[in-house]
Protein backbone atom coordinates (compact mmCIF):
# COMPACT_ATOMS: atom_id res chain seq x y z
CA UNK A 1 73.31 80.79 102.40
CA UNK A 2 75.33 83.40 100.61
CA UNK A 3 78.92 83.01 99.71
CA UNK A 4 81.09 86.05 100.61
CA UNK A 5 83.01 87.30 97.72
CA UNK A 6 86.79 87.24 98.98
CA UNK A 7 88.80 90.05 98.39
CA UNK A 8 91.80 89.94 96.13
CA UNK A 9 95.10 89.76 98.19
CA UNK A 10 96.73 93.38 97.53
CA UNK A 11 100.62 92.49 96.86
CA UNK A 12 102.55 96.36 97.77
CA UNK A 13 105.07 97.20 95.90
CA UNK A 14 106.03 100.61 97.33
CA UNK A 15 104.93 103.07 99.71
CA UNK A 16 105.45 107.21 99.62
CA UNK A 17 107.24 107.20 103.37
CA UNK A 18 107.54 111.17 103.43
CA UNK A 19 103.84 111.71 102.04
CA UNK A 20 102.42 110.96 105.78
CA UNK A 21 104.83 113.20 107.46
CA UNK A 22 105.09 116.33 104.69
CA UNK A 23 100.87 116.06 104.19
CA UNK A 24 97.87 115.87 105.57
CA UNK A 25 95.47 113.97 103.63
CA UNK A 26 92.30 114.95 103.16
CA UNK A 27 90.92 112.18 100.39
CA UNK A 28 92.79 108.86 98.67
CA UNK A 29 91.88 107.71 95.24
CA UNK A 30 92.52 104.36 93.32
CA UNK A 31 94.03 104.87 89.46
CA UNK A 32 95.53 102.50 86.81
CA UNK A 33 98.76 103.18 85.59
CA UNK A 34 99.94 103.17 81.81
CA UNK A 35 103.42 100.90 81.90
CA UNK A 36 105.50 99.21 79.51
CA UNK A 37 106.56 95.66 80.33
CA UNK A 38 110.02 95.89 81.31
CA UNK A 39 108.43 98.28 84.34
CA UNK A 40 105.94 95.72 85.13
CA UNK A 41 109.18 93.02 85.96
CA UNK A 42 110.72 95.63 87.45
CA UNK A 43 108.37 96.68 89.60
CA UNK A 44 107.47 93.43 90.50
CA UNK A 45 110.67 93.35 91.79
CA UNK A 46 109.91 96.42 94.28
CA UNK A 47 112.19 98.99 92.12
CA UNK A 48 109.81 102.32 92.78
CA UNK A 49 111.39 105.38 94.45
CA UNK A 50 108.50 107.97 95.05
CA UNK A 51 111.00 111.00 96.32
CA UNK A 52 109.44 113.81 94.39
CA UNK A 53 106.51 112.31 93.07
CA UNK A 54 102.97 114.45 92.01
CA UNK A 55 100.24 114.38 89.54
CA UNK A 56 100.32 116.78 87.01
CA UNK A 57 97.09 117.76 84.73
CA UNK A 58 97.19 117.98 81.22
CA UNK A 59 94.68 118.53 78.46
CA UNK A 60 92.16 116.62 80.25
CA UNK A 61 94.36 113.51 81.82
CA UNK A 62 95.90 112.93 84.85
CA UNK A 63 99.98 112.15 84.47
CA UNK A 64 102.17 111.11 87.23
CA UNK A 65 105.55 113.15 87.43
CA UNK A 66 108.62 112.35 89.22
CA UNK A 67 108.08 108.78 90.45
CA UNK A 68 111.96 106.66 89.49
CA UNK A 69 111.22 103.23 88.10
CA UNK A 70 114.18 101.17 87.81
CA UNK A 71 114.94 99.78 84.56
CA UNK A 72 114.36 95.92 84.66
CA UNK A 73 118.12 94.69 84.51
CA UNK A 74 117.20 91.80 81.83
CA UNK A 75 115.85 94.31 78.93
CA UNK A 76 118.15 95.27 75.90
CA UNK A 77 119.65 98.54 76.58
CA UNK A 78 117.27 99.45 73.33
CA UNK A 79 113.93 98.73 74.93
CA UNK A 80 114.43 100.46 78.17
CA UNK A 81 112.02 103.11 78.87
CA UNK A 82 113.20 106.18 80.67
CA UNK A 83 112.84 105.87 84.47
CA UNK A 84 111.71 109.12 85.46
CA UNK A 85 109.45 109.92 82.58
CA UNK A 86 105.84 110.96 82.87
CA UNK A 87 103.26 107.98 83.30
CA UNK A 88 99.21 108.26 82.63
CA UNK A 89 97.00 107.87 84.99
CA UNK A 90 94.07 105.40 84.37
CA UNK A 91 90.97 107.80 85.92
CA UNK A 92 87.47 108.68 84.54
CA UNK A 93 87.14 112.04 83.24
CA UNK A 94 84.75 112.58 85.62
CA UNK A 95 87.31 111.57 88.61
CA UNK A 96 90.40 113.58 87.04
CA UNK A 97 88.02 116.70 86.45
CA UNK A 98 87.33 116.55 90.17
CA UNK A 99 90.53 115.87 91.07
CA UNK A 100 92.36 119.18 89.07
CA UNK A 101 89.09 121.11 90.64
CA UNK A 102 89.96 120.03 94.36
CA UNK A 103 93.62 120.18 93.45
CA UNK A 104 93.80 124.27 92.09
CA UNK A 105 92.91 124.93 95.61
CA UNK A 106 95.25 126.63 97.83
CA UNK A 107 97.84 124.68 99.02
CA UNK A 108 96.12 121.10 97.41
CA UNK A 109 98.55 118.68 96.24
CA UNK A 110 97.90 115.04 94.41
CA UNK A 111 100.43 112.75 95.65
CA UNK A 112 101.29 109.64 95.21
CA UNK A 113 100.49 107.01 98.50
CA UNK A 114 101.63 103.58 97.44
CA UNK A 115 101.83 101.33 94.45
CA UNK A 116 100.40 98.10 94.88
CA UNK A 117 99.20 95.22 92.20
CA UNK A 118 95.39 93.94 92.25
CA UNK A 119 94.20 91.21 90.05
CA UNK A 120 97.50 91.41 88.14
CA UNK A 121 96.72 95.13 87.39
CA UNK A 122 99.75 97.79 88.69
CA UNK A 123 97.75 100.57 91.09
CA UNK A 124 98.63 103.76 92.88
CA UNK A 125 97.20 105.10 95.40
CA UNK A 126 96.50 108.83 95.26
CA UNK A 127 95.94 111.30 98.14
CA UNK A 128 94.74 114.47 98.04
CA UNK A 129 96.92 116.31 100.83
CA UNK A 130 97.23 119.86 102.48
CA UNK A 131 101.11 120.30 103.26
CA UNK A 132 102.03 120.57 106.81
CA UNK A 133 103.79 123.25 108.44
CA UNK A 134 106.74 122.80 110.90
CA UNK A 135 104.11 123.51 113.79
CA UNK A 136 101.86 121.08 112.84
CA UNK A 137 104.60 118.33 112.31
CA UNK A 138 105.69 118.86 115.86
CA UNK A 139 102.21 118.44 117.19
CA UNK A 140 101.52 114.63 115.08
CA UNK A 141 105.65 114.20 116.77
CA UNK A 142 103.93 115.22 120.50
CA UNK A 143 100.73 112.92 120.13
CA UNK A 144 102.36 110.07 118.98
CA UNK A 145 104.56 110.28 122.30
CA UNK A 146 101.93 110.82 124.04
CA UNK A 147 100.20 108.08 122.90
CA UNK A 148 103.08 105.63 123.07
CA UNK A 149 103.71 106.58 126.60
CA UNK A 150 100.17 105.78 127.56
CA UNK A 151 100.07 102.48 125.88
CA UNK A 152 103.66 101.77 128.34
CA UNK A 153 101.57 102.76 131.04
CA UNK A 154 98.77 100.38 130.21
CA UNK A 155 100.72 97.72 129.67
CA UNK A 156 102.65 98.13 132.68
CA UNK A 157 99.53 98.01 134.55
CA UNK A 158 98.38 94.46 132.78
């Protein structure tokens, strides 16, 4: 009999709260992420803010813009990298040339989902997302009441 290989427990760090309400999303991806290792302690330590966070494409690579990583508070005010600079993405050509194709679309963003650590590796998680218009935010608003009130009713029932 077969052993099942066991997963590796996924430790999240931080999660893009707005992304699920501002986008619909159509595809997620898996990338590495080039740090230095004061961001590694301090991310351990859950400091990520995603706020305005996107992927940008440049000659050929995949860069993530905008996402604030605290400074780890034991680093020498010499060796601290700055928190909102541009990070590289850890993708395949292959992957990031698909990627910028799907992403020039109209009204295709690349977002960052969450940031989680696998294997002692730092991942994000990347969705490819349609923004949502104000109609469409009040319909996901009227379903999840909906379904809410339904699962009251159910368990009223029980």
């Amino acid at each position: 009999m077969a052993k099942k290989k066991k997963k590796a427990p996924s430790n999240v760090i931080g999660q893009n709260k707005q992304a699920r309400r501002l986008y619909e999303f159509l595809e997620t991806f898996e990338a590495g992420i080039a740090l230095q290792g004061s961001e590694v302690k301090s991310l351990r330590e859950g400091r990520v803010a995603f706020k305005d966070g996107y992927v940008r494409f440049k000659n050929g690579e995949a860069w993530l813009v905008g996402v604030h990583i605290a400074p780890y508070e034991n680093t020498s005010l010499f060796d601290r990298p700055d928190p909102d600079r541009s990070r590289r993405l850890l993708l395949h050509k292959s992957e990031i040339e698909r990627l910028q194709a799907k992403a020039e679309q109209k009204g295709l963003s690349v977002i960052p989902v969450k940031m989680y650590i696998t294997r002692g590796k730092v991942k994000v998680q990347l969705a490819l997302g349609k923004g949502k218009n104000v109609h469409s935010k009040k319909e996901d608003i009227k379903q999840r009441d909906i379904e809410r009130d339904t699962a009251r009713q159910l368990a009223a029932y029980k």
